[in-house]
C-alpha atoms as a PDB file:
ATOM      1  CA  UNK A   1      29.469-260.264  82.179  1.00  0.00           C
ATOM      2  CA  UNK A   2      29.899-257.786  79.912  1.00  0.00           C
ATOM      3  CA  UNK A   3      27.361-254.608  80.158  1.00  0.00           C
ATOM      4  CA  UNK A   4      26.990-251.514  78.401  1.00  0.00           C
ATOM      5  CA  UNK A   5      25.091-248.473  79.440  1.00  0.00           C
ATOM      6  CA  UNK A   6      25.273-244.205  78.009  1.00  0.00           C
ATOM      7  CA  UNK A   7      25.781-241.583  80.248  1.00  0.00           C
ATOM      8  CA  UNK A   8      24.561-238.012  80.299  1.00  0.00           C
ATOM      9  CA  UNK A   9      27.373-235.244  80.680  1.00  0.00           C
ATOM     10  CA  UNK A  10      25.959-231.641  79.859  1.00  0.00           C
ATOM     11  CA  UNK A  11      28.942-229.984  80.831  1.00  0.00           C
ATOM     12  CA  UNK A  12      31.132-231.349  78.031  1.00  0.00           C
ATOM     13  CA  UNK A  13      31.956-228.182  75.397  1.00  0.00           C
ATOM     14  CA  UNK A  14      35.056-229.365  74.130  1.00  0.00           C
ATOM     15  CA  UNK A  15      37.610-231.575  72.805  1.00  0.00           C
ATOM     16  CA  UNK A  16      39.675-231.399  75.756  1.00  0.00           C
ATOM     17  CA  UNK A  17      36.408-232.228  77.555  1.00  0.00           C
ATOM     18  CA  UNK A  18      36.360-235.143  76.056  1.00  0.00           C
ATOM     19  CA  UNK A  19      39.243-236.907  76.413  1.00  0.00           C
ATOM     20  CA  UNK A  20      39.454-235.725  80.127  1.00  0.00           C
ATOM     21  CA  UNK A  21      36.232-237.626  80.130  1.00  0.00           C
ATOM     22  CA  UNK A  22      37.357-240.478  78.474  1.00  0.00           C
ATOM     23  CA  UNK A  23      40.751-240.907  80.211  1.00  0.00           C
ATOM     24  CA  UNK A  24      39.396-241.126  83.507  1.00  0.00           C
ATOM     25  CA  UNK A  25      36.519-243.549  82.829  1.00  0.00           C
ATOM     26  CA  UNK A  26      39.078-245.830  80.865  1.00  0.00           C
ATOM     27  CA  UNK A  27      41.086-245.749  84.081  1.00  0.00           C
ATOM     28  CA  UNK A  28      38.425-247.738  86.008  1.00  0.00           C
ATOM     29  CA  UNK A  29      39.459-251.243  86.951  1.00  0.00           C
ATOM     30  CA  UNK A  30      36.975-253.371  84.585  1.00  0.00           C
ATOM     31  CA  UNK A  31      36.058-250.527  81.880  1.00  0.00           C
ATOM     32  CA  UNK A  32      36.258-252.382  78.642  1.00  0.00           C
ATOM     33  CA  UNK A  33      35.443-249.727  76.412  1.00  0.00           C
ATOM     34  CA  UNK A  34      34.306-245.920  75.847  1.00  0.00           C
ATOM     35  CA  UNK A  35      32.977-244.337  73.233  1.00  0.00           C
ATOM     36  CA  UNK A  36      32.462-240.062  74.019  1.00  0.00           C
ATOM     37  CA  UNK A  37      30.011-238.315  72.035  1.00  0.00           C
ATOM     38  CA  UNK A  38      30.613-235.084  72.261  1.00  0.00           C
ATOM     39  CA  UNK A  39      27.939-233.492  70.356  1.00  0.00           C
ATOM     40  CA  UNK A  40      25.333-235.574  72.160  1.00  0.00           C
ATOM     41  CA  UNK A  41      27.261-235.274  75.556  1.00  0.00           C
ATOM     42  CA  UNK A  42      26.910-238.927  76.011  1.00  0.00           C
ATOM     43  CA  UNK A  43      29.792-241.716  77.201  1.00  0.00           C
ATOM     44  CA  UNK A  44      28.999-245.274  76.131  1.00  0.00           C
ATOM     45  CA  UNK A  45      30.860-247.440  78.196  1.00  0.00           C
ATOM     46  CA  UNK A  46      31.301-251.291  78.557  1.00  0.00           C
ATOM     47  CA  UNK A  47      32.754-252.257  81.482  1.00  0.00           C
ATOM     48  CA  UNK A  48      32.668-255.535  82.869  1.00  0.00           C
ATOM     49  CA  UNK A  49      30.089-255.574  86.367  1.00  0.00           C
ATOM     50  CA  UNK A  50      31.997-258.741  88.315  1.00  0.00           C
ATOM     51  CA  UNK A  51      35.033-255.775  88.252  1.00  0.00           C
ATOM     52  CA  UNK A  52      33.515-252.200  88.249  1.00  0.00           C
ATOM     53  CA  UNK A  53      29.964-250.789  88.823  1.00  0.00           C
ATOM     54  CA  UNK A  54      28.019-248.122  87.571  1.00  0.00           C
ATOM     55  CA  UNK A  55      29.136-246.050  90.323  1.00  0.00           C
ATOM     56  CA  UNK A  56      32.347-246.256  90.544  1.00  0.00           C
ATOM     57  CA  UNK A  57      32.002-245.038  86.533  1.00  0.00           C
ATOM     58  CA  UNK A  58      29.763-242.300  87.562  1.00  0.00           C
ATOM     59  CA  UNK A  59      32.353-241.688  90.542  1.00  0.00           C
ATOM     60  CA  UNK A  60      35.422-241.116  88.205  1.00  0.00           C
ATOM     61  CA  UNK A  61      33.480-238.854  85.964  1.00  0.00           C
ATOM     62  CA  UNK A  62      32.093-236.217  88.569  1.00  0.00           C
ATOM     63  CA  UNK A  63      36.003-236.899  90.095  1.00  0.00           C
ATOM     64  CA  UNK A  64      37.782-235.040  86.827  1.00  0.00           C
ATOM     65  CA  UNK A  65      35.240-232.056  87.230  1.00  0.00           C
ATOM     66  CA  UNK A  66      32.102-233.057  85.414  1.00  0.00           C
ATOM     67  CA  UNK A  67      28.427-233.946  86.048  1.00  0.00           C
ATOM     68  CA  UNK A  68      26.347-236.869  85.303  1.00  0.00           C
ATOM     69  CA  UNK A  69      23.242-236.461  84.723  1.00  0.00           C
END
C-alpha cells in the first residue's frame, strides 16, 4: 500500500541541497516518489510500506548529511 507522508529538513539552503536530498531518498528500495520543496524545506515522499519504512527514509536523509526534523 501506497503511503505518503512530508518531512521536515531545516538544513536545506540550496539547490544542490536539494537534489542531494532527493537522490538519496529516491534510492530507497520502495520510494515511489519525491517531491523537495525547497523553500518550505519539506520532502513529500510516497513510498510503498510492504518495501520501505519511514525510517529507513528518515535513515537515508540524515545518511547524505542532513537533519530531519
Amino acid at each position: 500500500m501506497a503511503v505518503e507522508t512530508v518531512l521536515k529538513v531545516a538544513d536545506m539552503t540550496c539547490s544542490h541541497c536539494e537534489a542531494t536530498v532527493k537522490q538519496a531518498v529516491q534510492a530507497v528500495e520502495g520510494v515511489i516518489g519525491v517531491a523537495v520543496d525547497l523553500e518550505a524545506k519539506t520532502v513529500t515522499v510516497t513510498y510503498d510500506e510492504a518495501k520501505t519504512g519511514l525510517d529507513a527514509i528518515k535513515q537515508a536523509i540524515v545518511d547524505s548529511g542532513y537533519e530531519v526534523s
